[in-house]
N, C-alpha and C. Protein backbone atom coordinates (compact mmCIF):
# COMPACT_ATOMS: atom_id res chain seq x y z
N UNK A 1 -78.89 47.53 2.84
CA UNK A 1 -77.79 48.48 2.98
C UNK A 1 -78.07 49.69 2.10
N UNK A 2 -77.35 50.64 2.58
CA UNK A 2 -78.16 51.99 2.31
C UNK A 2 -76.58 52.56 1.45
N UNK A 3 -76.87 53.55 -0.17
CA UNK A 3 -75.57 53.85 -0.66
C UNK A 3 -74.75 54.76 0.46
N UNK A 4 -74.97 55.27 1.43
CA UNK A 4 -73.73 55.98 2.54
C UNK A 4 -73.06 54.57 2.85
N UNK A 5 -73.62 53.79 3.95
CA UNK A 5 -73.42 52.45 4.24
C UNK A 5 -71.98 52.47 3.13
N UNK A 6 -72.18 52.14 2.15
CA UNK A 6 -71.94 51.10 1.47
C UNK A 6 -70.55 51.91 0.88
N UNK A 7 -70.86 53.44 0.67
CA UNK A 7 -69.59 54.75 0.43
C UNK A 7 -68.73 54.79 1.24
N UNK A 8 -69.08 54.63 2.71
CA UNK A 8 -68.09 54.92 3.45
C UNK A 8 -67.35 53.71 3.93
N UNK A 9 -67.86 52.59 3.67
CA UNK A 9 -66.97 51.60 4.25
C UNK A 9 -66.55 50.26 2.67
N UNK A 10 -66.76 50.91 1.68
CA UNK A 10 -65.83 50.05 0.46
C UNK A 10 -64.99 49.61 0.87
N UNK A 11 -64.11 50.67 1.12
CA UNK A 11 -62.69 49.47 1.37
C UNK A 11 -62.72 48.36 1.80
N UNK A 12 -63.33 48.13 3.24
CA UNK A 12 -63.67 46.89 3.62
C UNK A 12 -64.38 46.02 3.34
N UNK A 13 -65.26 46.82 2.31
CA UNK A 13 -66.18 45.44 1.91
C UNK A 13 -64.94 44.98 0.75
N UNK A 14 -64.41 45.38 0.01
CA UNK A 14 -63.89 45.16 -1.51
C UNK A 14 -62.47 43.91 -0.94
N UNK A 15 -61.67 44.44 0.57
CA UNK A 15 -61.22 44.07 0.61
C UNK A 15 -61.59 42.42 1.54
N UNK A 16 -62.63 42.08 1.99
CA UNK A 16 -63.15 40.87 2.29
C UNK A 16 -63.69 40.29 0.70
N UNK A 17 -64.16 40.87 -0.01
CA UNK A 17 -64.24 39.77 -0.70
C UNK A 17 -62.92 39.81 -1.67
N UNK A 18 -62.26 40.53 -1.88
CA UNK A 18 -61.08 40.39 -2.52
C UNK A 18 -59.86 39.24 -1.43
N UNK A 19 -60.09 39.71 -0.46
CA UNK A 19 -59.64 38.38 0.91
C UNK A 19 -60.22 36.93 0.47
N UNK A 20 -61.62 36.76 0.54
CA UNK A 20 -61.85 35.43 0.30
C UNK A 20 -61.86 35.12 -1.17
N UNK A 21 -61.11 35.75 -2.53
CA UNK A 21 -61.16 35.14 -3.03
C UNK A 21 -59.75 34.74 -3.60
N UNK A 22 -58.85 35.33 -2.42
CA UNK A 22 -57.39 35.02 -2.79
C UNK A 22 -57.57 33.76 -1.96
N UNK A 23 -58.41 33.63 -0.86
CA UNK A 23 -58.10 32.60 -0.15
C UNK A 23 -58.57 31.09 -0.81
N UNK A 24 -59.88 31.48 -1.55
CA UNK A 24 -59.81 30.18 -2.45
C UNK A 24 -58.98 29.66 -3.50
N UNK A 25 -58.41 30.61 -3.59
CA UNK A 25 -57.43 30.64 -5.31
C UNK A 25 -56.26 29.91 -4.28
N UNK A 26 -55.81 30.72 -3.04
CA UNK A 26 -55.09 30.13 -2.25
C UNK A 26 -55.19 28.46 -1.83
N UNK A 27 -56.26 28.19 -1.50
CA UNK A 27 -56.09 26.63 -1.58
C UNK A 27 -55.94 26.42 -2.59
N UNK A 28 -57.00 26.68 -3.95
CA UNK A 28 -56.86 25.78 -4.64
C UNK A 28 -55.51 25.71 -5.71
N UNK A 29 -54.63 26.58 -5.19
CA UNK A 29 -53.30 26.11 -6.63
C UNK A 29 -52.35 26.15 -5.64
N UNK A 30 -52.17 26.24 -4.66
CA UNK A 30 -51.09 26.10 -3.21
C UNK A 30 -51.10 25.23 -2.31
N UNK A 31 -52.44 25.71 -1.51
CA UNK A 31 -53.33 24.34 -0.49
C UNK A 31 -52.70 23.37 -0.13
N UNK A 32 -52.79 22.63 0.92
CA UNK A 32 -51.86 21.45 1.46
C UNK A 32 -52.30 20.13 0.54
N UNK A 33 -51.28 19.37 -0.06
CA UNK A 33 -51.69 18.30 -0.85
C UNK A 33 -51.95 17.69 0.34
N UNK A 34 -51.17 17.13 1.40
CA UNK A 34 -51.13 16.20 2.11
C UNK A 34 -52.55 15.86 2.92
N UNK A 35 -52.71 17.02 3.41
CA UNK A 35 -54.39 17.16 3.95
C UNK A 35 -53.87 16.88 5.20
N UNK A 36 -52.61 17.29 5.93
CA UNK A 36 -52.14 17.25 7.49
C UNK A 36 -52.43 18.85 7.80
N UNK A 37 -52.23 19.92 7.12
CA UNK A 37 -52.86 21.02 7.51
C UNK A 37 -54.05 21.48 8.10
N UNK A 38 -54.13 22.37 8.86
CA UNK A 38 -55.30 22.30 9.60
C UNK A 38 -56.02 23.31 8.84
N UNK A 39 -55.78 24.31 8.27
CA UNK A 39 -56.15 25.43 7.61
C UNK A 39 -56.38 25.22 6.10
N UNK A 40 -55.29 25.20 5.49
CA UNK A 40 -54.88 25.28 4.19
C UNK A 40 -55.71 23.88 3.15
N UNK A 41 -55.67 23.18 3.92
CA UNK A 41 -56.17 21.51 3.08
C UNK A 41 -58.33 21.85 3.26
N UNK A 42 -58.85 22.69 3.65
CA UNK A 42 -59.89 22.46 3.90
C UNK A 42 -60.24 24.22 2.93
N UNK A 43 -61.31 24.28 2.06
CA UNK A 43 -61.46 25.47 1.27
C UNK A 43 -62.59 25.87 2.27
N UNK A 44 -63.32 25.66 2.86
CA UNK A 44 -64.24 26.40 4.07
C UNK A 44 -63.51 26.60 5.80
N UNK A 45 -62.19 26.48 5.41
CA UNK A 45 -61.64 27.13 6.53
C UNK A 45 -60.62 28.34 5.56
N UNK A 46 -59.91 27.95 4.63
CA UNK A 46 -59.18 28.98 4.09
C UNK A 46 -60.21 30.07 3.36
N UNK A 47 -61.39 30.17 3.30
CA UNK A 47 -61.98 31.13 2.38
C UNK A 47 -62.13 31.99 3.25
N UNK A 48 -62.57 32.15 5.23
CA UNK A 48 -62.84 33.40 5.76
C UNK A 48 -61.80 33.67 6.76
N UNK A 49 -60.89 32.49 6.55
CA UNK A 49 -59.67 33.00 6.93
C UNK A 49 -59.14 33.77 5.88
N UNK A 50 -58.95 33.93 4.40
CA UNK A 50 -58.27 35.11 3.31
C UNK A 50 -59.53 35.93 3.45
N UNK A 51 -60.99 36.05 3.77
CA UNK A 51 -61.77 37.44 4.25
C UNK A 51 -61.46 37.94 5.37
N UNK A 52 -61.17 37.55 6.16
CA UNK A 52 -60.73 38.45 7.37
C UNK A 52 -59.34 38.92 7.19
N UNK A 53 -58.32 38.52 6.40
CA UNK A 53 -57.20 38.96 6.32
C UNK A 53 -57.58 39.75 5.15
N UNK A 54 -57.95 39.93 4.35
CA UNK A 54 -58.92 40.67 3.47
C UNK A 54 -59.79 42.09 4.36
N UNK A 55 -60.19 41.71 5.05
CA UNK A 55 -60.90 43.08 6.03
C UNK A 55 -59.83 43.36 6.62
N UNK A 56 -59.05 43.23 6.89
CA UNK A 56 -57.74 44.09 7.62
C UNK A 56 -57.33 44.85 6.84
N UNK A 57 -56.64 44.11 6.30
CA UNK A 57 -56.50 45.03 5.09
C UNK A 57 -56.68 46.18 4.25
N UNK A 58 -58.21 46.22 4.25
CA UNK A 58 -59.32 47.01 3.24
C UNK A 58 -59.59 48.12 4.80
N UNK A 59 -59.51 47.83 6.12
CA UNK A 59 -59.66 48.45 7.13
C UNK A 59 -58.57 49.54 7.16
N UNK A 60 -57.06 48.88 7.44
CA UNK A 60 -55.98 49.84 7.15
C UNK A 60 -56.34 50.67 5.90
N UNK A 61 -56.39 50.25 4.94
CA UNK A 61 -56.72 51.11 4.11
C UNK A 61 -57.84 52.42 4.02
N UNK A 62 -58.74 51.60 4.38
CA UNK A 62 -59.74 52.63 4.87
C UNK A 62 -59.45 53.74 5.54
N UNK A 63 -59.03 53.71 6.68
CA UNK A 63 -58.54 54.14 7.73
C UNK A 63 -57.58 55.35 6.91
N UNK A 64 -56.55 54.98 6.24
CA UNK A 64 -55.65 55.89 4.96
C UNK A 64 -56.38 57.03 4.87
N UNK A 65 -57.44 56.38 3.81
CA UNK A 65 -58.23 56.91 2.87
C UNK A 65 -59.17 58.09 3.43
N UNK A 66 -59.64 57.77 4.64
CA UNK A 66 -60.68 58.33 5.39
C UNK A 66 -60.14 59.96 6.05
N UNK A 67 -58.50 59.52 6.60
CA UNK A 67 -57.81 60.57 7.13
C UNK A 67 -57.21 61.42 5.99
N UNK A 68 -56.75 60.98 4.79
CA UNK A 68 -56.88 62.01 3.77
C UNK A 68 -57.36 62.93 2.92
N UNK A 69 -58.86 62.45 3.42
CA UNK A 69 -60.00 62.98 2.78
C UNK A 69 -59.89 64.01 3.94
N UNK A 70 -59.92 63.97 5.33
CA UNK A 70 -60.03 64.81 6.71
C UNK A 70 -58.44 66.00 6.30
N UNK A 71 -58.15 65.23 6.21
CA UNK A 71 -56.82 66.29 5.90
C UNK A 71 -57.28 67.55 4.65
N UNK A 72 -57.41 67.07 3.45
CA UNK A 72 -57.73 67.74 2.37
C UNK A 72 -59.07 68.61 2.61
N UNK A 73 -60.01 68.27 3.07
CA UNK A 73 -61.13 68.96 3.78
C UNK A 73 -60.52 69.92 4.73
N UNK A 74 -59.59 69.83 5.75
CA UNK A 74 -59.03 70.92 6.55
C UNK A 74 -58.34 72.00 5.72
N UNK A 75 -57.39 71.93 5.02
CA UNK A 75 -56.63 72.36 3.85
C UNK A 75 -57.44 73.27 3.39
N UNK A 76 -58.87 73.01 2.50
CA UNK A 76 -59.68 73.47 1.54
C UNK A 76 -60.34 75.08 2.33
N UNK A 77 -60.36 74.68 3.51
CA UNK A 77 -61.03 75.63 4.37
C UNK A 77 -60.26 77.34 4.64
């Protein structure tokens, strides 16, 4: 990965791994005791399930971020 790569799409990276690591913290002090959950009781299903809700996230955001920079660039002109 190349530093543009990596400039223009932070948000989403920061927010997948900031996703999977709520999602482990998420099982592990929440998580289904019972282990009848299909999601929640298993830490390799809840970890890229909280990264992908994690890339949404960091996407919307992006998305913010990207059009304000476009805005302020129009402005400057």
């Amino acid at each position: 990965m190349n530093k543009a790569f990596i400039k223009k799409f932070l948000p989403e990276i920061v927010g997948t791994l900031v996703g999977a690591a709520g999602g482990f913290i998420y099982w592990k002090y929440v998580g289904c005791l019972s282990g009848t959950c299909a999601i929640k009781s298993n830490w390799y299903l809840m970890v890229p399930w909280g990264a992908v809700l994690g890339y949404l996230a960091g996407s919307v955001a992006g998305d913010i971020i990207r059009k304000r920079g476009k805005t302020q660039e129009n402005e400057d002109k």
